[in-house]
PDB file of N, CA and C in Angstrom:
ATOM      1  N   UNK A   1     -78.951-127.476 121.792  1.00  0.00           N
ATOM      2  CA  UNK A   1     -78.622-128.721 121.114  1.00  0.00           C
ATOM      3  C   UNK A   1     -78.107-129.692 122.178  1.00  0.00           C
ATOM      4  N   UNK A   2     -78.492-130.745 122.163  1.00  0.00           N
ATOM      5  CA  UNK A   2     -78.075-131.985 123.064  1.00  0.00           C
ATOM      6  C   UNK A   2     -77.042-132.663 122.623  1.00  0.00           C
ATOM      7  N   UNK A   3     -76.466-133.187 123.570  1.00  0.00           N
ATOM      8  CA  UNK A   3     -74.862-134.094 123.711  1.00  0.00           C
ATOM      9  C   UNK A   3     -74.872-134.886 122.231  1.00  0.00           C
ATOM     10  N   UNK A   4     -76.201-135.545 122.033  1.00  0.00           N
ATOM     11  CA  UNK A   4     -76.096-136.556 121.111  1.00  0.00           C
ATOM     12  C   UNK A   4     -76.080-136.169 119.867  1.00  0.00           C
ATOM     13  N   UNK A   5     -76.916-134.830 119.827  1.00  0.00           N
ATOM     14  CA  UNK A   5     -77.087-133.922 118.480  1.00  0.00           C
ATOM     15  C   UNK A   5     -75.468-133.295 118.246  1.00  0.00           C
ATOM     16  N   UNK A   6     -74.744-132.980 118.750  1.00  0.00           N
ATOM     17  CA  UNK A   6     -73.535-132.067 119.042  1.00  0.00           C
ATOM     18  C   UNK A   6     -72.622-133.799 118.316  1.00  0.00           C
ATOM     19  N   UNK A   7     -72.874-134.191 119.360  1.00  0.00           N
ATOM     20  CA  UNK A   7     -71.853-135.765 118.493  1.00  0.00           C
ATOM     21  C   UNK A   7     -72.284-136.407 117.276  1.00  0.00           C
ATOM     22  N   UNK A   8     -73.283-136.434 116.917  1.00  0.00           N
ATOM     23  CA  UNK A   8     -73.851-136.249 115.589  1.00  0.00           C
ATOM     24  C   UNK A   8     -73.243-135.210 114.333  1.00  0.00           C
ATOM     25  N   UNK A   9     -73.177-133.899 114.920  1.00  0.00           N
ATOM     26  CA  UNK A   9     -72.894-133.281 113.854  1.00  0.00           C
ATOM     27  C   UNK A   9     -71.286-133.184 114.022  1.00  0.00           C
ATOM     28  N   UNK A  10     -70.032-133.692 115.014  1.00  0.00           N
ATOM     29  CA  UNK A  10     -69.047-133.891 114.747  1.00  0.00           C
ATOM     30  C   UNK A  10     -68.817-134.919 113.958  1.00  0.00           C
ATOM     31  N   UNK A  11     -69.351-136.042 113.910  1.00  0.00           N
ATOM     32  CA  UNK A  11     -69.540-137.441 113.326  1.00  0.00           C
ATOM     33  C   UNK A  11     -69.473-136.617 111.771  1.00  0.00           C
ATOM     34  N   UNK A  12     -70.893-136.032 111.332  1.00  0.00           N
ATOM     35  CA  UNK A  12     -70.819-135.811 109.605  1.00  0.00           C
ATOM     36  C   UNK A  12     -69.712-135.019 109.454  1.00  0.00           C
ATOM     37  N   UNK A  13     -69.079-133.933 110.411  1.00  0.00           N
ATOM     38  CA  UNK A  13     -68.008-133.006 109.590  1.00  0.00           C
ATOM     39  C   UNK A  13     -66.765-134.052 109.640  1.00  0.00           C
ATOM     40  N   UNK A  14     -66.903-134.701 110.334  1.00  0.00           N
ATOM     41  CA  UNK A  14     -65.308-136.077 110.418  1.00  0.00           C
ATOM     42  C   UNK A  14     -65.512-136.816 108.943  1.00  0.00           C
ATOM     43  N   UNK A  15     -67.053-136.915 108.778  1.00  0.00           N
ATOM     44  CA  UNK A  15     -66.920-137.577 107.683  1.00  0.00           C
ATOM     45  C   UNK A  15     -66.575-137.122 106.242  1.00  0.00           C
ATOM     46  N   UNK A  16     -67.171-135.925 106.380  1.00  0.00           N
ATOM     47  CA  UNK A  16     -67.025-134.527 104.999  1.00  0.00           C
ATOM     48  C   UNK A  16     -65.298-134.421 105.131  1.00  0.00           C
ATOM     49  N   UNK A  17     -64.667-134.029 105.900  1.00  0.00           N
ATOM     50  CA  UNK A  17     -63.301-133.797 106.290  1.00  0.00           C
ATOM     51  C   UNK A  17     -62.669-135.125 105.510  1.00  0.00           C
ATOM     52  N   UNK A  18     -63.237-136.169 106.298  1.00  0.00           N
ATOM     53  CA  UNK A  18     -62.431-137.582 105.797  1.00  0.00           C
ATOM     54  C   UNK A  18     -62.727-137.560 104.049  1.00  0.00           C
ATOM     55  N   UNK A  19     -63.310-137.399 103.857  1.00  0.00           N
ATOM     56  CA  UNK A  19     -64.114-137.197 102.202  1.00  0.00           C
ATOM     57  C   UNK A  19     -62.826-136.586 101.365  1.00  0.00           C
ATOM     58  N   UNK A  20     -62.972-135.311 102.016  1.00  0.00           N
ATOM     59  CA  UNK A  20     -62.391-134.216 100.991  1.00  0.00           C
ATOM     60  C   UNK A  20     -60.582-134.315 101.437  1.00  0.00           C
ATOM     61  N   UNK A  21     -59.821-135.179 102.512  1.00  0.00           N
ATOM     62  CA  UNK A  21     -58.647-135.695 102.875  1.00  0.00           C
ATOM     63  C   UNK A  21     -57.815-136.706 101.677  1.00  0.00           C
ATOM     64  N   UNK A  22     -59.353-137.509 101.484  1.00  0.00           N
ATOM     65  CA  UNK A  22     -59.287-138.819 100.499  1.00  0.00           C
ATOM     66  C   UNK A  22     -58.905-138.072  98.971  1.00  0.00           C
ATOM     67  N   UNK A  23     -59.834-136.831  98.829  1.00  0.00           N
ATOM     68  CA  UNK A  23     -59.787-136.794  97.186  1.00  0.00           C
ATOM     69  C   UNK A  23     -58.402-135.420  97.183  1.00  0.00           C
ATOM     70  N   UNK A  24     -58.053-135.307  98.385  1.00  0.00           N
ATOM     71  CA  UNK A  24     -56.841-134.215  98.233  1.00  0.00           C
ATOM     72  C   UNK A  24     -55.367-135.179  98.165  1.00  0.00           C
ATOM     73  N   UNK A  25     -55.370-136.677  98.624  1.00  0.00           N
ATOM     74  CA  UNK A  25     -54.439-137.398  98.686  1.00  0.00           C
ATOM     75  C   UNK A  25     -54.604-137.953  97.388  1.00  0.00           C
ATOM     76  N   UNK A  26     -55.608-138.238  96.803  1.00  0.00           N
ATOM     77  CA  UNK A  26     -55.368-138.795  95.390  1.00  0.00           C
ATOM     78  C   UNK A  26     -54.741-137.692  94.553  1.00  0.00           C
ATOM     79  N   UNK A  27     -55.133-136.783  94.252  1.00  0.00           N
ATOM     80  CA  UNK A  27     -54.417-135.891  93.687  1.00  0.00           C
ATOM     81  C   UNK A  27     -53.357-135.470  93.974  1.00  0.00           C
ATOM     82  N   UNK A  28     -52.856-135.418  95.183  1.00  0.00           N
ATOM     83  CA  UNK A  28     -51.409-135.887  95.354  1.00  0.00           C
ATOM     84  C   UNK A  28     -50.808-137.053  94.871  1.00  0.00           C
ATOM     85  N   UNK A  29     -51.264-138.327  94.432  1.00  0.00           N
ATOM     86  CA  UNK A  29     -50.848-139.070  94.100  1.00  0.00           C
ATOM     87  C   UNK A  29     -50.716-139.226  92.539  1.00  0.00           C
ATOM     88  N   UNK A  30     -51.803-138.226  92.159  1.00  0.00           N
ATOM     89  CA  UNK A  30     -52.007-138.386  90.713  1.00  0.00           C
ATOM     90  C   UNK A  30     -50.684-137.365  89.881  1.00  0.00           C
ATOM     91  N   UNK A  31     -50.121-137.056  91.103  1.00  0.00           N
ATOM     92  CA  UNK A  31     -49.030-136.136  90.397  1.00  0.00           C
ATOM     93  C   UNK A  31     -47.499-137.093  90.510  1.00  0.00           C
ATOM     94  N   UNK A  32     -47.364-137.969  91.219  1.00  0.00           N
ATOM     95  CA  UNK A  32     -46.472-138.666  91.355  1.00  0.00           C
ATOM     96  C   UNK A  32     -46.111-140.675  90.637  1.00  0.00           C
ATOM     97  N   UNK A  33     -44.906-140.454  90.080  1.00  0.00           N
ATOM     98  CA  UNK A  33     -45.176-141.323  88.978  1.00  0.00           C
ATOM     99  C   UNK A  33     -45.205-142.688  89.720  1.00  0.00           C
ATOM    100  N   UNK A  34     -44.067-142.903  90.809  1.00  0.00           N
ATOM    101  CA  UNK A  34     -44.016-144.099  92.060  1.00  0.00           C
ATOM    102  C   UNK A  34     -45.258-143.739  93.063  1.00  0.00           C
ATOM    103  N   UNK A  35     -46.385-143.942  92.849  1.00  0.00           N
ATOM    104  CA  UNK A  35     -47.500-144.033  93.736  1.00  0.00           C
ATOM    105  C   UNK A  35     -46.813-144.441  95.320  1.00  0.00           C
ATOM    106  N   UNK A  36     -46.617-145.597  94.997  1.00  0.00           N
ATOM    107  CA  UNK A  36     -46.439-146.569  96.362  1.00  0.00           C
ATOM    108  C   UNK A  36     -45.210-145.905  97.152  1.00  0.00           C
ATOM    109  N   UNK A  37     -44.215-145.402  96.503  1.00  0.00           N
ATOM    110  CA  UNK A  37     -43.052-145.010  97.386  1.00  0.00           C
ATOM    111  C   UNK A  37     -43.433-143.350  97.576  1.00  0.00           C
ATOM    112  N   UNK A  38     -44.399-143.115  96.866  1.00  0.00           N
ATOM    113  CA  UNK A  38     -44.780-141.453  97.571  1.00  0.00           C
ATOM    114  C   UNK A  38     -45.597-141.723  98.835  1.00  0.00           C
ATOM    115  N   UNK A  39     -46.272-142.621  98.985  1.00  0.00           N
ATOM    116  CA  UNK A  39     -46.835-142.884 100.252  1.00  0.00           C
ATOM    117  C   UNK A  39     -46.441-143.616 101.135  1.00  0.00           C
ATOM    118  N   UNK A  40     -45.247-143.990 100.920  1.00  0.00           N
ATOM    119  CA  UNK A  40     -44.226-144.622 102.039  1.00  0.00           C
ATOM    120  C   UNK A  40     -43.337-143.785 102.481  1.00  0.00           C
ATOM    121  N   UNK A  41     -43.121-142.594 101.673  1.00  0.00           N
ATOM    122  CA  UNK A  41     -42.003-141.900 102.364  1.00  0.00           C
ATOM    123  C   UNK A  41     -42.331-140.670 102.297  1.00  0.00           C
ATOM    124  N   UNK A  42     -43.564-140.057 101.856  1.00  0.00           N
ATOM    125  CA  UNK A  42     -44.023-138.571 102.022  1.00  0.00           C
ATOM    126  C   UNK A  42     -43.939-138.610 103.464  1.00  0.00           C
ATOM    127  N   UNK A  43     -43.263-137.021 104.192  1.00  0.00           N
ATOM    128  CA  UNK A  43     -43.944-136.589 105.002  1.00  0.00           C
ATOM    129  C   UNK A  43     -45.477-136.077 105.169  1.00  0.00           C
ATOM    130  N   UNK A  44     -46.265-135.928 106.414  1.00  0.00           N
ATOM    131  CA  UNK A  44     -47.012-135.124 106.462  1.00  0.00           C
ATOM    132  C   UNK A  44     -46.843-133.358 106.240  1.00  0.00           C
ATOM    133  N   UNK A  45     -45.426-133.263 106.903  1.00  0.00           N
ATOM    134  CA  UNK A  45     -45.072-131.806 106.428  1.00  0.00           C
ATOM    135  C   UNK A  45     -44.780-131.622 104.846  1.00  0.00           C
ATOM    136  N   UNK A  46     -44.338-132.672 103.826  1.00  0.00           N
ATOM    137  CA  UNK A  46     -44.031-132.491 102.483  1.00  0.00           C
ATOM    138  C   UNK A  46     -45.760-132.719 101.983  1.00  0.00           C
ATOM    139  N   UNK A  47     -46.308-133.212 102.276  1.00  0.00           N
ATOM    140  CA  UNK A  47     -47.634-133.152 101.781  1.00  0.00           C
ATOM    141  C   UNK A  47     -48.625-132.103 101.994  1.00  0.00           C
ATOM    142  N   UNK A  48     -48.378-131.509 103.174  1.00  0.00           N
ATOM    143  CA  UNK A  48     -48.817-130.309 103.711  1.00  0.00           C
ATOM    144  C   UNK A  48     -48.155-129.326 102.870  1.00  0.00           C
ATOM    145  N   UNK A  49     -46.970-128.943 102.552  1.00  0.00           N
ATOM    146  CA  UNK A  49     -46.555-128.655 101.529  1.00  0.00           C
ATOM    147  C   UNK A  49     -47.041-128.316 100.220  1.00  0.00           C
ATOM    148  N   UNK A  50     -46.777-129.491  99.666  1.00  0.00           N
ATOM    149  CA  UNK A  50     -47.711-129.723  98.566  1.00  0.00           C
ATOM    150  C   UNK A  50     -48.552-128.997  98.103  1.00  0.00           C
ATOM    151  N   UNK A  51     -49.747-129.046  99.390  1.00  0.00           N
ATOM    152  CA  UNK A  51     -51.431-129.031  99.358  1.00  0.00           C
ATOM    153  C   UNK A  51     -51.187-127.204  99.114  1.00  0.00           C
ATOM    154  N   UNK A  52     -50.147-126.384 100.108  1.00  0.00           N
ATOM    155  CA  UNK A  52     -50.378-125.156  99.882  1.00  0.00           C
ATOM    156  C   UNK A  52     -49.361-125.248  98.838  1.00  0.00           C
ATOM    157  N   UNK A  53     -49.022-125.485  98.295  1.00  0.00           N
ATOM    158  CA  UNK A  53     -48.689-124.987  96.983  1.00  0.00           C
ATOM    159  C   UNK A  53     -49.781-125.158  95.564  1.00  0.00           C
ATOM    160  N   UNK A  54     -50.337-125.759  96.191  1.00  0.00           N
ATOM    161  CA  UNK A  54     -51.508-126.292  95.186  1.00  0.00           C
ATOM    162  C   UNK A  54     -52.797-125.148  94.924  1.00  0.00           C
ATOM    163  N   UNK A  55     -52.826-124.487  96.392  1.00  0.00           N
ATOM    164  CA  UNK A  55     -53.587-123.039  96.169  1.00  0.00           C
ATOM    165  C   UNK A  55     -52.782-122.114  95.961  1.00  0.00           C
ATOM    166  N   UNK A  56     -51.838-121.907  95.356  1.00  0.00           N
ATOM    167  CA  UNK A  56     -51.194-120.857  94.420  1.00  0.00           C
ATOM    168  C   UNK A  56     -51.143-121.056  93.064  1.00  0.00           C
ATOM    169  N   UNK A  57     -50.979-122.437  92.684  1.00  0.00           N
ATOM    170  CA  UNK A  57     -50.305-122.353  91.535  1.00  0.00           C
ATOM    171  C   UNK A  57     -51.357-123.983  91.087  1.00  0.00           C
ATOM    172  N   UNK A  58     -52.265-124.828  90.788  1.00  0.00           N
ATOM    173  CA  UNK A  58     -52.622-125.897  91.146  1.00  0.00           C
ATOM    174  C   UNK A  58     -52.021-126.695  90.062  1.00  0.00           C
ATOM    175  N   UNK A  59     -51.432-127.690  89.992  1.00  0.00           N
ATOM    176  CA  UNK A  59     -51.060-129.174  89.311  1.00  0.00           C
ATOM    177  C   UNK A  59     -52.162-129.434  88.064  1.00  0.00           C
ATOM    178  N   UNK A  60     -51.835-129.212  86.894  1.00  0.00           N
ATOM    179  CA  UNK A  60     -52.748-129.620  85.689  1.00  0.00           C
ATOM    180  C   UNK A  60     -53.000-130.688  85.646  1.00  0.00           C
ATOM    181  N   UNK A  61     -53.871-131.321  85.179  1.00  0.00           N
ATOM    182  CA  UNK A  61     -54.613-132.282  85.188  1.00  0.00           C
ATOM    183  C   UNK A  61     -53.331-133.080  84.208  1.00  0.00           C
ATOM    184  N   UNK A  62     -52.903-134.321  84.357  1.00  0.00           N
ATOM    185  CA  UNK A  62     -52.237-134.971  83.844  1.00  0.00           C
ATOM    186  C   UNK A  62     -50.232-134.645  84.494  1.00  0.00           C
ATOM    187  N   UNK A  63     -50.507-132.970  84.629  1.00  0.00           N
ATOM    188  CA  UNK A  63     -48.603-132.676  84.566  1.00  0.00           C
ATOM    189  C   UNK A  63     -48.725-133.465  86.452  1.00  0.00           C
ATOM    190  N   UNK A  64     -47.047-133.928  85.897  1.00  0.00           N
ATOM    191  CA  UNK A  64     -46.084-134.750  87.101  1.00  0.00           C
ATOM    192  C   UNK A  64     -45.358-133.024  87.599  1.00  0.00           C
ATOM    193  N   UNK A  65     -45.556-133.424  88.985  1.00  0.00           N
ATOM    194  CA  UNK A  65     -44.188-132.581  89.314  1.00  0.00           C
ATOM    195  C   UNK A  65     -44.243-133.246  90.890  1.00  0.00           C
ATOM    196  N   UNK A  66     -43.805-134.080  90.822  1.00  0.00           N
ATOM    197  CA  UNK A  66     -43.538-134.714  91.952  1.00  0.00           C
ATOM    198  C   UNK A  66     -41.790-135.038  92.355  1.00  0.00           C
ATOM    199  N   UNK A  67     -41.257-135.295  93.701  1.00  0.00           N
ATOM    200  CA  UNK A  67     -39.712-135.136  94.298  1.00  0.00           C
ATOM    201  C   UNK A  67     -39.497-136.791  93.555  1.00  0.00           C
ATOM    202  N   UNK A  68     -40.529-137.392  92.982  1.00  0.00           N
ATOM    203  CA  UNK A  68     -39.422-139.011  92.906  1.00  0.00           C
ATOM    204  C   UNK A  68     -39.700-139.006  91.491  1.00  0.00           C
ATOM    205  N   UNK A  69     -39.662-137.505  90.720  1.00  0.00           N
ATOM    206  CA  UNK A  69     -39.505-137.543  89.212  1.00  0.00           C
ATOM    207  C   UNK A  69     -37.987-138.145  88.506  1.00  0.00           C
ATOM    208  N   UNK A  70     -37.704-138.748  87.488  1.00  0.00           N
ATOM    209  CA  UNK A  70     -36.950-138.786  86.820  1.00  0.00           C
ATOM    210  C   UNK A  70     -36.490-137.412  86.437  1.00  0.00           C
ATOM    211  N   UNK A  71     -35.065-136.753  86.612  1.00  0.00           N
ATOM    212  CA  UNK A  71     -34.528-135.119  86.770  1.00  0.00           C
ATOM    213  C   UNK A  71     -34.472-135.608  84.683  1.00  0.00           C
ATOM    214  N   UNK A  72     -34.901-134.072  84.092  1.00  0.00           N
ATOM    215  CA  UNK A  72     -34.255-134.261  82.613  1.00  0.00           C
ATOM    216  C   UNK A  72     -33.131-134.803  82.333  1.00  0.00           C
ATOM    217  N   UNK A  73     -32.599-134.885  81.005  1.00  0.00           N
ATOM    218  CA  UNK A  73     -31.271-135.419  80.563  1.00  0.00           C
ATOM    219  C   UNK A  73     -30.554-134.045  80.723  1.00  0.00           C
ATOM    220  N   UNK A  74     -31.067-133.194  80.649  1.00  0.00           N
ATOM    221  CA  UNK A  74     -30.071-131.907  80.861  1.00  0.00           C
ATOM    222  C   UNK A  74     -29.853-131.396  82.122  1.00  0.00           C
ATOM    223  N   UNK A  75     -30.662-131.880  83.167  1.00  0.00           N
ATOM    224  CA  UNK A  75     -30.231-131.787  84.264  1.00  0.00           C
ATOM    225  C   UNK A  75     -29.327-132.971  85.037  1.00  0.00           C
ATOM    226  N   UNK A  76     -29.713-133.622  84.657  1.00  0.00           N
ATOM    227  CA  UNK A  76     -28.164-134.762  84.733  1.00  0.00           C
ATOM    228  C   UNK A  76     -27.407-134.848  84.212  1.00  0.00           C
ATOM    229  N   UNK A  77     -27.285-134.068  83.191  1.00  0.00           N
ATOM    230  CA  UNK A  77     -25.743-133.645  83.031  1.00  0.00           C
ATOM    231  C   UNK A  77     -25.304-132.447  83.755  1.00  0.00           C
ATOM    232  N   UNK A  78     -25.730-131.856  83.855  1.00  0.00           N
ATOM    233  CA  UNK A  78     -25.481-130.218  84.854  1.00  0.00           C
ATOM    234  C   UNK A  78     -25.166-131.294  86.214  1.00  0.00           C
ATOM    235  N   UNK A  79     -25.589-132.057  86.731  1.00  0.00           N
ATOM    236  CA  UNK A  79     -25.465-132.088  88.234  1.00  0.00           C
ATOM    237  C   UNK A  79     -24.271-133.009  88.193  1.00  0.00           C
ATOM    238  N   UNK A  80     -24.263-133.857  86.888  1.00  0.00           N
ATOM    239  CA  UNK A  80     -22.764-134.760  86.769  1.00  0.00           C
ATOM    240  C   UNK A  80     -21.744-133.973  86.558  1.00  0.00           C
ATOM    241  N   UNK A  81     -21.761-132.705  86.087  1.00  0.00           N
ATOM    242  CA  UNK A  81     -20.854-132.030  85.896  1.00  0.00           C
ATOM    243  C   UNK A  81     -20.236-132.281  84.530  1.00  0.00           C
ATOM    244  N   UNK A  82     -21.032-132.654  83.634  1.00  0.00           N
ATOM    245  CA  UNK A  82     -20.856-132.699  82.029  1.00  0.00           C
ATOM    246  C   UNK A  82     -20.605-131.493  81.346  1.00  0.00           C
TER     247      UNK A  82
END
């Protein structure tokens, strides 16, 4: 295989990679209710995170469980010390 063929086929897997990056960050996003401030202040390590937790256990289609959730009413009282 030649230089150009070899940079060619890094080119499509950058692009497949970039592809499947895009639809793994939306679904990260689709779990979080502040879109904009999950992507201002996610780490790459909390998103990396995330992603393997996502092959154990994966995020239902619709359920939130994202860090900039609103905590229950019963957990704000437990942490107020009610």
């Amino acid at each position: 295989m030649g230089e150009a063929e070899e940079r060619e086929e890094r080119r499509e897997r950058h692009v497949e990679l970039h592809r499947m990056l895009d639809e793994l960050i939306a679904g990260f996003l689709m779990t979080r209710q502040d879109k904009v401030r999950a992507l201002e202040q996610t780490t790459i390590i909390e998103f990396m995170h995330w992603s393997y937790e996502q092959t154990l256990k994966p995020t239902e289609r619709g359920e939130k469980n994202g860090r900039d959730e609103e905590p229950s009413k019963e957990g704000r009282s437990n942490e107020e010390g009610d």
